[in-house]
PDB file of N, CA and C in Angstrom:
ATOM      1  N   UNK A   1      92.086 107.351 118.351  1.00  0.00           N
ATOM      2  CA  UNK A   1      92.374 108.037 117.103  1.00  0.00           C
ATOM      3  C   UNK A   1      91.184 107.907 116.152  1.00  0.00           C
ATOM      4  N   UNK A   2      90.785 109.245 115.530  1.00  0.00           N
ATOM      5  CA  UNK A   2      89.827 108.504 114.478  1.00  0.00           C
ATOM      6  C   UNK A   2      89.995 107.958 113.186  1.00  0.00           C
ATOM      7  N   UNK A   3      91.394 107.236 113.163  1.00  0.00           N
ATOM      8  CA  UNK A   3      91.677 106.364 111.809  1.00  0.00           C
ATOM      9  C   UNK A   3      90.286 105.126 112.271  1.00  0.00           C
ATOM     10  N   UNK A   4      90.431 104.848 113.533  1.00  0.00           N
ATOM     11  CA  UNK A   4      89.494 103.768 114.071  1.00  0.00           C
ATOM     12  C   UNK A   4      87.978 103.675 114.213  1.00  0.00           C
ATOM     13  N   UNK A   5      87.570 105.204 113.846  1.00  0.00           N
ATOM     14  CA  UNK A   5      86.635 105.302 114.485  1.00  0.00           C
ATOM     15  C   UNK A   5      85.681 105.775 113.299  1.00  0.00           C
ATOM     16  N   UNK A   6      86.181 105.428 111.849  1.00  0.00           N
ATOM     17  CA  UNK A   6      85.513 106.063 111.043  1.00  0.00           C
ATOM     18  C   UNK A   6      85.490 104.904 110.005  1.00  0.00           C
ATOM     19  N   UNK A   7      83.925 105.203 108.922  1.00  0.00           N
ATOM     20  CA  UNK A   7      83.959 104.271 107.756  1.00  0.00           C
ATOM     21  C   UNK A   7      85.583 104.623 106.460  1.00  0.00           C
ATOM     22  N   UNK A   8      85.504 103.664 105.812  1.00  0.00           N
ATOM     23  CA  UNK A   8      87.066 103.724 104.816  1.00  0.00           C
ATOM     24  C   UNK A   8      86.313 105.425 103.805  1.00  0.00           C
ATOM     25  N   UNK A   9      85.082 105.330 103.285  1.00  0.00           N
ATOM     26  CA  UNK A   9      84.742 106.638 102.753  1.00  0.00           C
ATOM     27  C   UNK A   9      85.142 107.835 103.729  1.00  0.00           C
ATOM     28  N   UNK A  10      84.883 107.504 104.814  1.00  0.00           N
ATOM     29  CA  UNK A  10      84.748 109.118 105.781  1.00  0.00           C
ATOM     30  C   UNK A  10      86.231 109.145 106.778  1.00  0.00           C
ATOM     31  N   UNK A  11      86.977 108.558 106.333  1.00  0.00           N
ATOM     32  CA  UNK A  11      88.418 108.529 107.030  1.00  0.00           C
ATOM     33  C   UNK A  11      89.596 109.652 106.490  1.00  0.00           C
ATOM     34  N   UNK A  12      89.784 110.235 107.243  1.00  0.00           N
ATOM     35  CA  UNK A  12      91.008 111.407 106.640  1.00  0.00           C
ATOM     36  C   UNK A  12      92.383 110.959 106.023  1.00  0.00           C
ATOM     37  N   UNK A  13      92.483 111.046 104.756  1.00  0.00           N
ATOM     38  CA  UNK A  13      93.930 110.150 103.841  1.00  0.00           C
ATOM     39  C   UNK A  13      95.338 110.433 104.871  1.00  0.00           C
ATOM     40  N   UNK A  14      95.048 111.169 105.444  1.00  0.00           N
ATOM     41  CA  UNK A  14      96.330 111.822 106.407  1.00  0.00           C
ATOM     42  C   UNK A  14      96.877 110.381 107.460  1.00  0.00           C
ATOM     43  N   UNK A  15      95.135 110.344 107.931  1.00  0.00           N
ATOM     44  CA  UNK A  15      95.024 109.371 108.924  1.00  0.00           C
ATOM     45  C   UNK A  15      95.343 107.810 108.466  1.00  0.00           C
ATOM     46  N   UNK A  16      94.863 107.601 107.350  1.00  0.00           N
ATOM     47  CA  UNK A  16      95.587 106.707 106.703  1.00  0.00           C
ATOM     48  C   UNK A  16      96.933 105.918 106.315  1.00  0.00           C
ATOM     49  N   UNK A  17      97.313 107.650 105.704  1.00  0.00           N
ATOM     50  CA  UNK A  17      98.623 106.967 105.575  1.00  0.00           C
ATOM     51  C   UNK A  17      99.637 107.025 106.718  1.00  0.00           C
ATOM     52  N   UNK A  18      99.161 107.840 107.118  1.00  0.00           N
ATOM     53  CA  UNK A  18     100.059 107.824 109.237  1.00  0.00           C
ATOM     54  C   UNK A  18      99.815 106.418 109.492  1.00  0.00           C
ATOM     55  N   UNK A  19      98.806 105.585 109.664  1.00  0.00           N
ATOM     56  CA  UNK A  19      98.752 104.556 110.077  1.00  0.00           C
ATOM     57  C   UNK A  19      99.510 103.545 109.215  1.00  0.00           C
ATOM     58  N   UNK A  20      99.624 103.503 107.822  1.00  0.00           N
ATOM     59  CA  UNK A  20     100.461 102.634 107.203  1.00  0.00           C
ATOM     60  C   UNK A  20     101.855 102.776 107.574  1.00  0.00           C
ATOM     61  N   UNK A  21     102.210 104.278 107.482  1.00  0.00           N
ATOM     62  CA  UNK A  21     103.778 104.515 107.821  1.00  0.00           C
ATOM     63  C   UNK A  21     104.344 104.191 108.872  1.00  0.00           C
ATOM     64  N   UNK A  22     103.253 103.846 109.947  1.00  0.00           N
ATOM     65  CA  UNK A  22     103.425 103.361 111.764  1.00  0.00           C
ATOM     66  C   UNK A  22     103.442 101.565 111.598  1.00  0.00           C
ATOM     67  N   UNK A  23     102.698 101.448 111.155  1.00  0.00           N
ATOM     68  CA  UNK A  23     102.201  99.871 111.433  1.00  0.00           C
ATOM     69  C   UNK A  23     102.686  99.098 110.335  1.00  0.00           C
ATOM     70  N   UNK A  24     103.412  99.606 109.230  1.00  0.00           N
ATOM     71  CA  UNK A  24     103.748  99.216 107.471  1.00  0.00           C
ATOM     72  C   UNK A  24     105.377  99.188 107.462  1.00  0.00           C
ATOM     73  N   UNK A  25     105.465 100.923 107.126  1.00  0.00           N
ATOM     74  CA  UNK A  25     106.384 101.132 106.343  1.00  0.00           C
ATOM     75  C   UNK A  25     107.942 101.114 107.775  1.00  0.00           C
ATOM     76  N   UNK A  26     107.204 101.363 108.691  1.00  0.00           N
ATOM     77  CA  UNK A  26     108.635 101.123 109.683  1.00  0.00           C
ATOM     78  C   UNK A  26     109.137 100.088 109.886  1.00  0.00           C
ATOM     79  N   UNK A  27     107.888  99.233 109.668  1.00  0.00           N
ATOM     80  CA  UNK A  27     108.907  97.743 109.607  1.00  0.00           C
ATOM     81  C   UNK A  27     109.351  97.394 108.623  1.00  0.00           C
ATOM     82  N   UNK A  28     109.055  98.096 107.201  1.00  0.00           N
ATOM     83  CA  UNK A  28     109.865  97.784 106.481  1.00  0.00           C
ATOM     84  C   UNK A  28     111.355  98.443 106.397  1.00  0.00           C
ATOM     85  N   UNK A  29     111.110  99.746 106.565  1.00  0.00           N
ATOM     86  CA  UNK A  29     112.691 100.633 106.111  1.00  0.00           C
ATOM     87  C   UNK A  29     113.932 100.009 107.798  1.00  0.00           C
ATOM     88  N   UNK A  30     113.097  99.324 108.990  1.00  0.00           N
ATOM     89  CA  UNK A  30     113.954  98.783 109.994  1.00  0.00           C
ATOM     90  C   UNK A  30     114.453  97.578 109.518  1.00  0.00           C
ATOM     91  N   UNK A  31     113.787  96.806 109.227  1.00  0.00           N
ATOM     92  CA  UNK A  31     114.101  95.749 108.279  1.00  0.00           C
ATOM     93  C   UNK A  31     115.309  95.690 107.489  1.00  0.00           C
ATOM     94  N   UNK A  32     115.482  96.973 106.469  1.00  0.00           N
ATOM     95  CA  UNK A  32     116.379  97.120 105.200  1.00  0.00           C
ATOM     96  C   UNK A  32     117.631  97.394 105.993  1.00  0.00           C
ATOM     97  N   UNK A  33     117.238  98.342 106.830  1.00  0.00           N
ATOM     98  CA  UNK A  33     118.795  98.740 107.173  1.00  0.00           C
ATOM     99  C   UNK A  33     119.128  97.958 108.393  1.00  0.00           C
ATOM    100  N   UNK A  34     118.560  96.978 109.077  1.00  0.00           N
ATOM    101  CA  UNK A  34     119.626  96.229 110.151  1.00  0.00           C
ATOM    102  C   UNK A  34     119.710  94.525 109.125  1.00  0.00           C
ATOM    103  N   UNK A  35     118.996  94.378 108.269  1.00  0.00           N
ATOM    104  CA  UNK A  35     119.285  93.133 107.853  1.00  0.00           C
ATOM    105  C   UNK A  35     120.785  93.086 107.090  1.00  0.00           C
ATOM    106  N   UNK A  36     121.327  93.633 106.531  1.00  0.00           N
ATOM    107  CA  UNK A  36     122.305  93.166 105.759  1.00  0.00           C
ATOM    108  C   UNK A  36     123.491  92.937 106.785  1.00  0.00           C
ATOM    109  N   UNK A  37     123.590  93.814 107.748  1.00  0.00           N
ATOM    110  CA  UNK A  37     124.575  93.263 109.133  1.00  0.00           C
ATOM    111  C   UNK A  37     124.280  91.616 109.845  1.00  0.00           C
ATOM    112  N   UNK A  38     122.920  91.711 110.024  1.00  0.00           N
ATOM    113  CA  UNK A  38     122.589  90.417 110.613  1.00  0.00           C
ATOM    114  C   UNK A  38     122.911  89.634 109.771  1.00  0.00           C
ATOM    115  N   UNK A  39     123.000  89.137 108.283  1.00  0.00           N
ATOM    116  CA  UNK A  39     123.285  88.440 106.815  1.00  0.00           C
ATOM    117  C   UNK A  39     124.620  88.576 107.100  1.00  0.00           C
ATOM    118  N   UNK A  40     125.388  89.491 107.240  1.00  0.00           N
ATOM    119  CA  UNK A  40     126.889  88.948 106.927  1.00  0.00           C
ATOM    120  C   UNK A  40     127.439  88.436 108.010  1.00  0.00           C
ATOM    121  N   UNK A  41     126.738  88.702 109.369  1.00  0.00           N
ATOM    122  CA  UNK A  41     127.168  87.716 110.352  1.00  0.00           C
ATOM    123  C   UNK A  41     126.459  86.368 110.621  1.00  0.00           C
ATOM    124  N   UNK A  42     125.157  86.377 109.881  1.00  0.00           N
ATOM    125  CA  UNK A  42     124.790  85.255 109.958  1.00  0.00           C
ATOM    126  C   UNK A  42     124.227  84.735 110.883  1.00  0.00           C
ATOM    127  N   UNK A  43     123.121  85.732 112.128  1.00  0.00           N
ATOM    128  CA  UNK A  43     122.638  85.539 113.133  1.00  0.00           C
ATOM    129  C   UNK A  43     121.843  86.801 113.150  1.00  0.00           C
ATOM    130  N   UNK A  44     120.821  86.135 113.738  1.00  0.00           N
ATOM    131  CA  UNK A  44     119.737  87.481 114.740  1.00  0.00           C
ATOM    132  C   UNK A  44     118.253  86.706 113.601  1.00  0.00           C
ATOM    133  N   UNK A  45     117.489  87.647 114.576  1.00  0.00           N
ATOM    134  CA  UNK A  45     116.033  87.195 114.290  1.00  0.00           C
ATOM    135  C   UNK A  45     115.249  88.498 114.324  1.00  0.00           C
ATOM    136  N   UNK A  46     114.382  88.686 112.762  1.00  0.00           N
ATOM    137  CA  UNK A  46     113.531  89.938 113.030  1.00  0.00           C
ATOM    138  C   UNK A  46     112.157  89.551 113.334  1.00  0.00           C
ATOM    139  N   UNK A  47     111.693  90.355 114.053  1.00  0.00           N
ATOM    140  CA  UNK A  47     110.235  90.671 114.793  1.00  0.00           C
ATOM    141  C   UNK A  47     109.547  91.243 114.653  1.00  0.00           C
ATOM    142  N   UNK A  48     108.563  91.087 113.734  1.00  0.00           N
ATOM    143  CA  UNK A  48     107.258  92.200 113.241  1.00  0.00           C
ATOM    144  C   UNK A  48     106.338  92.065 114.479  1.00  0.00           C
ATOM    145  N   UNK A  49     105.557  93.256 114.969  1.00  0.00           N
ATOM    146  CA  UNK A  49     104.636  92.781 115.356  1.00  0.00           C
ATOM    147  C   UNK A  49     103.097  93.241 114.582  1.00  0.00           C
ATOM    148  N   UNK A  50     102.162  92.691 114.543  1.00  0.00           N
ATOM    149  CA  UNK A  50     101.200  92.472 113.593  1.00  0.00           C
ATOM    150  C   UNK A  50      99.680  91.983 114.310  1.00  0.00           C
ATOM    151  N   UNK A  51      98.804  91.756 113.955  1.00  0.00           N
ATOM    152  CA  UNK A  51      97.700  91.560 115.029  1.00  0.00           C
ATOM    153  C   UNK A  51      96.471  90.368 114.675  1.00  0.00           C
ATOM    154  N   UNK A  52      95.918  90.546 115.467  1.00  0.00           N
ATOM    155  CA  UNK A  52      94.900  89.470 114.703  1.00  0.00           C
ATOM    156  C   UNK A  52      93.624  90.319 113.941  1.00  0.00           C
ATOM    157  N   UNK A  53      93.722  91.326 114.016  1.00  0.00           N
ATOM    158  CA  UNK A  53      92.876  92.054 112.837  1.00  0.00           C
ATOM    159  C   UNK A  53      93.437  91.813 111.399  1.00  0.00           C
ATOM    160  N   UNK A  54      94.515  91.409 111.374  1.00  0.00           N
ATOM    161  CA  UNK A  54      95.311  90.917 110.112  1.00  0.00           C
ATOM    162  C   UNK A  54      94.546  90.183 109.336  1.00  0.00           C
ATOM    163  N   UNK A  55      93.803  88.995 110.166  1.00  0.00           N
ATOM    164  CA  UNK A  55      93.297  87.753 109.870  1.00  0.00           C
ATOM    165  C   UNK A  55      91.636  88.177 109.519  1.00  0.00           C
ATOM    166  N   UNK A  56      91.405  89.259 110.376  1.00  0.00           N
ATOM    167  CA  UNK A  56      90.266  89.381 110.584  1.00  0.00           C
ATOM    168  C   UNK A  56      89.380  90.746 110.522  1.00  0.00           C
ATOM    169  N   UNK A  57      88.877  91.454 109.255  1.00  0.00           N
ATOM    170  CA  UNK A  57      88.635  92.789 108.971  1.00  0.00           C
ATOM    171  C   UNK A  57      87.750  93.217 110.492  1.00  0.00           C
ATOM    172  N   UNK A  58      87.769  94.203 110.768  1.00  0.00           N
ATOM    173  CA  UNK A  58      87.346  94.744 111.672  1.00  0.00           C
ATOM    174  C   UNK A  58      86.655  96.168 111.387  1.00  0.00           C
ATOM    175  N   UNK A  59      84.918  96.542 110.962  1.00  0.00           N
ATOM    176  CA  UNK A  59      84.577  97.379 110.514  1.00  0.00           C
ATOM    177  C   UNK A  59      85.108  98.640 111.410  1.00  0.00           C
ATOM    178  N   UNK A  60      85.113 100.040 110.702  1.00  0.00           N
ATOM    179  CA  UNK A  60      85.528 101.177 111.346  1.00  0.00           C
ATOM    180  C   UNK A  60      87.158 101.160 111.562  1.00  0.00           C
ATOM    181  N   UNK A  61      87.897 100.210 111.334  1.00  0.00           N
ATOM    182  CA  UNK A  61      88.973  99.777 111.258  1.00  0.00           C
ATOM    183  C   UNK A  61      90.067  99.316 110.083  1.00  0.00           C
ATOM    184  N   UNK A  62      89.558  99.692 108.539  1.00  0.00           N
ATOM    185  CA  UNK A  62      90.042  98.713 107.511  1.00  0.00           C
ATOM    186  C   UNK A  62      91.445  99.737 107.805  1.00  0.00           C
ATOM    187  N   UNK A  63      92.049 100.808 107.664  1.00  0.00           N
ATOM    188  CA  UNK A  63      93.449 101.121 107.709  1.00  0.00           C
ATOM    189  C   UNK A  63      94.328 100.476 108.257  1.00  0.00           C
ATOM    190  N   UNK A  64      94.124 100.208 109.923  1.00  0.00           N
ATOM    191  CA  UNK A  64      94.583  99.443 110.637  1.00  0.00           C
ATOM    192  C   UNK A  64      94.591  98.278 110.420  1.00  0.00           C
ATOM    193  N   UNK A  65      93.312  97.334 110.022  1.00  0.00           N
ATOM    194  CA  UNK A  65      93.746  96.037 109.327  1.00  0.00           C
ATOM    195  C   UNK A  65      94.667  96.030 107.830  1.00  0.00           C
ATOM    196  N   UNK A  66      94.326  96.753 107.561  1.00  0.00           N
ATOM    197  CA  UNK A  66      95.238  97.121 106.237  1.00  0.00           C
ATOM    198  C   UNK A  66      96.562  96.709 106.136  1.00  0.00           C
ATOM    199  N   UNK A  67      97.188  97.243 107.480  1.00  0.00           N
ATOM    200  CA  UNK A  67      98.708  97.749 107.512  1.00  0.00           C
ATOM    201  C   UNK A  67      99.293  96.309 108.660  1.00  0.00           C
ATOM    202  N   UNK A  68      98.141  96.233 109.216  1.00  0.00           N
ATOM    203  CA  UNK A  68      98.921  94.944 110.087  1.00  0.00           C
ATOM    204  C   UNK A  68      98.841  94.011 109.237  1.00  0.00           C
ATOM    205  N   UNK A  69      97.905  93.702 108.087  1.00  0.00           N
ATOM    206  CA  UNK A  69      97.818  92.488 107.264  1.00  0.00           C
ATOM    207  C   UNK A  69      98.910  92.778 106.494  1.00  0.00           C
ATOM    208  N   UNK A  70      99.503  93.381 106.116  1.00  0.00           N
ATOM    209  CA  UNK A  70     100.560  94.185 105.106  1.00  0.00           C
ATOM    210  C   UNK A  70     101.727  93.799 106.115  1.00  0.00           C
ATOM    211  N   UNK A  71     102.064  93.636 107.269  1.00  0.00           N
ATOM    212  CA  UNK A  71     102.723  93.822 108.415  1.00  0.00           C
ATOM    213  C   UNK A  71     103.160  92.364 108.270  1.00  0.00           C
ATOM    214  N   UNK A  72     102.212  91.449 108.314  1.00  0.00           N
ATOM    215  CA  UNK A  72     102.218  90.204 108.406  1.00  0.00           C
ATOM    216  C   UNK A  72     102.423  89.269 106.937  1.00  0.00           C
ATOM    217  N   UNK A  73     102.472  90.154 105.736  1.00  0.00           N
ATOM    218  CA  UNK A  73     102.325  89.681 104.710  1.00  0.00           C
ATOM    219  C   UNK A  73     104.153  89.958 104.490  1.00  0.00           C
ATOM    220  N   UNK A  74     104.808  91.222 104.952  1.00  0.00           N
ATOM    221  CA  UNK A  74     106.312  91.670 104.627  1.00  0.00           C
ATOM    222  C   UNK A  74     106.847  90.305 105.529  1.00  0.00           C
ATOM    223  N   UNK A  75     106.670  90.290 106.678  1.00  0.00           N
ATOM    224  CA  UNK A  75     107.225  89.068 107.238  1.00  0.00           C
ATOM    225  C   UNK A  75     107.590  87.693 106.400  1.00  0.00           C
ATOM    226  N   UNK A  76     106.148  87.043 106.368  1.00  0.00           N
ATOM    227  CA  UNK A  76     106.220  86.025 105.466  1.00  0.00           C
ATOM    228  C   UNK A  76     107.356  85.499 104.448  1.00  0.00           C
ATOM    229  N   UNK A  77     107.177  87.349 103.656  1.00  0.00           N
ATOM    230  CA  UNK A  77     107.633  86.975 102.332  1.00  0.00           C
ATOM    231  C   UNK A  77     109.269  87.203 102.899  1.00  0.00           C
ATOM    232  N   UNK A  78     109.563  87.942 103.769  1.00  0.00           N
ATOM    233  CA  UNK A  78     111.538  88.060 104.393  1.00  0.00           C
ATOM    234  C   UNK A  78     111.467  87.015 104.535  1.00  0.00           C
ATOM    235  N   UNK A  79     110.628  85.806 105.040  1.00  0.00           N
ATOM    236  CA  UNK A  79     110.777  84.506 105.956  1.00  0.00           C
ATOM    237  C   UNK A  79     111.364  83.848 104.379  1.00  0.00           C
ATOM    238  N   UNK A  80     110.236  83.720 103.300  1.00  0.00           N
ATOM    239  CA  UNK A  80     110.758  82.773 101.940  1.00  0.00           C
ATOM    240  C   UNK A  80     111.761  83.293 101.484  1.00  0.00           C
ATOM    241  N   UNK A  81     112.075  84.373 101.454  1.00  0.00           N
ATOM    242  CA  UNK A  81     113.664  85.117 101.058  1.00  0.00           C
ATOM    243  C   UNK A  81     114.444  84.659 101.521  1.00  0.00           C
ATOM    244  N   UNK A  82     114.796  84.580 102.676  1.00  0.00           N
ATOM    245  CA  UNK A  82     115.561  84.367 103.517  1.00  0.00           C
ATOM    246  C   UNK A  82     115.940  82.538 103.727  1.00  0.00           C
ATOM    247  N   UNK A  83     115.029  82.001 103.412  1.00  0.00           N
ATOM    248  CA  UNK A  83     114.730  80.042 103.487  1.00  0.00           C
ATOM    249  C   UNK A  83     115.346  80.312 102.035  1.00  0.00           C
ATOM    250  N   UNK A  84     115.089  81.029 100.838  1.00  0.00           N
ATOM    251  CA  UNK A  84     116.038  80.814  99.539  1.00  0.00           C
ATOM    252  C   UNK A  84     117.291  81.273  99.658  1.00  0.00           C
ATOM    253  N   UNK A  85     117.434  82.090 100.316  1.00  0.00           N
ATOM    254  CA  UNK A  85     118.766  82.651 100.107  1.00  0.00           C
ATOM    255  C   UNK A  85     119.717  81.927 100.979  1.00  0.00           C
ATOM    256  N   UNK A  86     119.216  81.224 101.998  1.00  0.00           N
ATOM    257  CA  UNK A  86     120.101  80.394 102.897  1.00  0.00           C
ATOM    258  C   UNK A  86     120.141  78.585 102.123  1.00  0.00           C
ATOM    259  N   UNK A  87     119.677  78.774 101.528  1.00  0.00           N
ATOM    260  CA  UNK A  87     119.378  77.037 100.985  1.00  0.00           C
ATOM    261  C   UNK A  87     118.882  76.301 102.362  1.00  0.00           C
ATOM    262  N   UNK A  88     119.557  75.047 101.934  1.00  0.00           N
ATOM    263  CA  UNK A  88     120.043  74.035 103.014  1.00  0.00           C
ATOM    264  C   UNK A  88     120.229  74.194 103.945  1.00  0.00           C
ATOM    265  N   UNK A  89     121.591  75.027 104.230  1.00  0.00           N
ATOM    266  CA  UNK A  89     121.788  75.159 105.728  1.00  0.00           C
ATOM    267  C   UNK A  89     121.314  76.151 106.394  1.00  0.00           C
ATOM    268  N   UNK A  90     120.535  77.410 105.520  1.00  0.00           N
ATOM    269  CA  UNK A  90     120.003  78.208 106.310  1.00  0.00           C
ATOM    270  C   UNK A  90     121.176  79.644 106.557  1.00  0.00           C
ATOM    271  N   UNK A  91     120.881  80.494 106.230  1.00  0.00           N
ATOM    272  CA  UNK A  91     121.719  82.296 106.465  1.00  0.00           C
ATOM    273  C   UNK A  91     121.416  82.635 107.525  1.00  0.00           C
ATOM    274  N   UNK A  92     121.011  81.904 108.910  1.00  0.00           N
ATOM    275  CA  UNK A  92     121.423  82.372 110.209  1.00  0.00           C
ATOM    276  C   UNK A  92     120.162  83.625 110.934  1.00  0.00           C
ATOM    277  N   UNK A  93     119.619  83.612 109.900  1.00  0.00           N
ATOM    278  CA  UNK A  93     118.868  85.003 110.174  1.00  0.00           C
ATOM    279  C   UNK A  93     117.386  84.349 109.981  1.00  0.00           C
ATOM    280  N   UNK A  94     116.632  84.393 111.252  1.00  0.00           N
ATOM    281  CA  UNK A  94     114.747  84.285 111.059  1.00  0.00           C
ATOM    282  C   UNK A  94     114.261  85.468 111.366  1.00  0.00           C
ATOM    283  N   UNK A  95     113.100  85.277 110.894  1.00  0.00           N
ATOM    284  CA  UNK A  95     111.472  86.007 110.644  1.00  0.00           C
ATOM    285  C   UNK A  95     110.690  85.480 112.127  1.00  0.00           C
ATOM    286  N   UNK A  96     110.069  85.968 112.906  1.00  0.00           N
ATOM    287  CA  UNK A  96     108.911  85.998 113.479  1.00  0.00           C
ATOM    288  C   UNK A  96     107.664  86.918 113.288  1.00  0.00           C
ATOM    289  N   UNK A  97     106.933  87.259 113.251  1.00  0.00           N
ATOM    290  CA  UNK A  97     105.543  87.913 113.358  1.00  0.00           C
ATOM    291  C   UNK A  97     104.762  87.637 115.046  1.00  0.00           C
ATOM    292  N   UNK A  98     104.440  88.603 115.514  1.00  0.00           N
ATOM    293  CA  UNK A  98     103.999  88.583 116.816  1.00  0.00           C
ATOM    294  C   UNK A  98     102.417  89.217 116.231  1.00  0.00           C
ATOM    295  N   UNK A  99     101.534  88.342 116.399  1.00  0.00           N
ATOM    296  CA  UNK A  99      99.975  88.979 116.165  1.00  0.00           C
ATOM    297  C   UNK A  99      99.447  89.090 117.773  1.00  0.00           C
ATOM    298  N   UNK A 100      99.118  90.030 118.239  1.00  0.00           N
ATOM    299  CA  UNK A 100      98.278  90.219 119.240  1.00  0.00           C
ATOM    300  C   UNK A 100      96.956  90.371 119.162  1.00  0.00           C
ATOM    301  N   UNK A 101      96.438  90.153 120.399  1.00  0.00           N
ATOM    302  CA  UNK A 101      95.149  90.577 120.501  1.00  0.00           C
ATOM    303  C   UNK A 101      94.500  91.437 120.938  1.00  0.00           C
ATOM    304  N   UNK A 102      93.258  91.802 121.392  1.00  0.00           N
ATOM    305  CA  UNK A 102      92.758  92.607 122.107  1.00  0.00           C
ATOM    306  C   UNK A 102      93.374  92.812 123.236  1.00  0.00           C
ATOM    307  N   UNK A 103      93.284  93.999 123.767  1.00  0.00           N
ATOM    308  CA  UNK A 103      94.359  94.387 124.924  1.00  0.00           C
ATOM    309  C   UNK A 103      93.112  95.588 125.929  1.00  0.00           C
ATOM    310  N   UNK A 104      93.332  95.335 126.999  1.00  0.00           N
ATOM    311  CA  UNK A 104      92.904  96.688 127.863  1.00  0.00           C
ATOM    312  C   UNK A 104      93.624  97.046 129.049  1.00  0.00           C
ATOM    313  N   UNK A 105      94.616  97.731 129.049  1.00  0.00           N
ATOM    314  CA  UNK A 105      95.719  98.103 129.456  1.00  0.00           C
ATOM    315  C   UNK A 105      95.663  99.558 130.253  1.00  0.00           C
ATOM    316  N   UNK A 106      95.400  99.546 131.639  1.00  0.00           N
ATOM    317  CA  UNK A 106      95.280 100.543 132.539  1.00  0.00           C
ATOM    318  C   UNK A 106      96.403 100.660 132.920  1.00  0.00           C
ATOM    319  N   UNK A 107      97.137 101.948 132.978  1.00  0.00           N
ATOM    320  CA  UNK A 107      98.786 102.462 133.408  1.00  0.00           C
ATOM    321  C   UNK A 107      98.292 103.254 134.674  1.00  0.00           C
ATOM    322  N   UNK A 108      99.595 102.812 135.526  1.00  0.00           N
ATOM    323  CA  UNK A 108      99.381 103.403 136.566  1.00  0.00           C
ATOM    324  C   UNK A 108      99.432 104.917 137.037  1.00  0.00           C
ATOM    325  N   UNK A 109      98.653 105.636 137.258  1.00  0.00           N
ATOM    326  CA  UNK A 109      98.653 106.977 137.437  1.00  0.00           C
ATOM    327  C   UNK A 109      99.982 108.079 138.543  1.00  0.00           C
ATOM    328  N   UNK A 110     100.397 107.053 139.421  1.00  0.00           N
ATOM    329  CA  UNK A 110     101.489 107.612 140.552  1.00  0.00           C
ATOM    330  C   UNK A 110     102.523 106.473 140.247  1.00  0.00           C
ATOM    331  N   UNK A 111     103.438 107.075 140.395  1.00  0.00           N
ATOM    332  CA  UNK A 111     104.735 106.569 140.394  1.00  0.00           C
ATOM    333  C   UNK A 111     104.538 105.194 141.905  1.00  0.00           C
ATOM    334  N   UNK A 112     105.283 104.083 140.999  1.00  0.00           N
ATOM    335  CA  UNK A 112     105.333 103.022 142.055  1.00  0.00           C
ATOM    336  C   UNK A 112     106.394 102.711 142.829  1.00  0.00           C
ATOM    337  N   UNK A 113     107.193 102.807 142.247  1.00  0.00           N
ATOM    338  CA  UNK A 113     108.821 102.827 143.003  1.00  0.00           C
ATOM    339  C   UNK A 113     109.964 104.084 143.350  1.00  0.00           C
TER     340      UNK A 113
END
């Protein structure tokens, strides 16, 4: 995609905000609407996943670090919400963040089974 492949001046706003709304905003609006079920029963665990560009700007890349650091920052803060709103014993419901890494991932071209 060339959200990746371009400086933050020469990047298309389109491309931008597609990438926030992919890597950002879906984990947030998934978030809103399955948490209050998991809260009144008092179980389940949400799962961002987020990357290690989070940690680490990556030129030709700031959108994408942008949105996974943003990715990893919504987590966090559900995690302290969630540790206040449970006190002591805890509201049943955790936070994880999954940061990955570099990946090179060849799919198989013919059907295997």
């Amino acid at each position: 995609s060339d959200v990746y492949k371009r400086q933050v001046w020469e990047v298309a706003s389109r491309l931008v905000e597609n990438t926030i709304a992919v890597n950002l905003l879906a984990h947030f609006w998934t978030i809103r609407a399955a948490l209050p079920a998991m809260l009144r029963g008092q179980c389940g665990q949400v799962v961002t996943i987020s990357s290690i560009m989070a940690y680490h700007g990556v030129a030709n890349c700031a959108a994408y670090c942008a949105s996974k650091a943003g990715s990893l920052a919504l987590t966090e803060a559900l995690r302290e919400e969630l540790r206040r709103d449970g006190g002591t014993e805890g509201c049943g419901v955790g936070s994880t963040v999954v940061s990955v890494s570099y990946t090179h991932l060849t799919l198989p071209t013919k059907r295997i089974v």
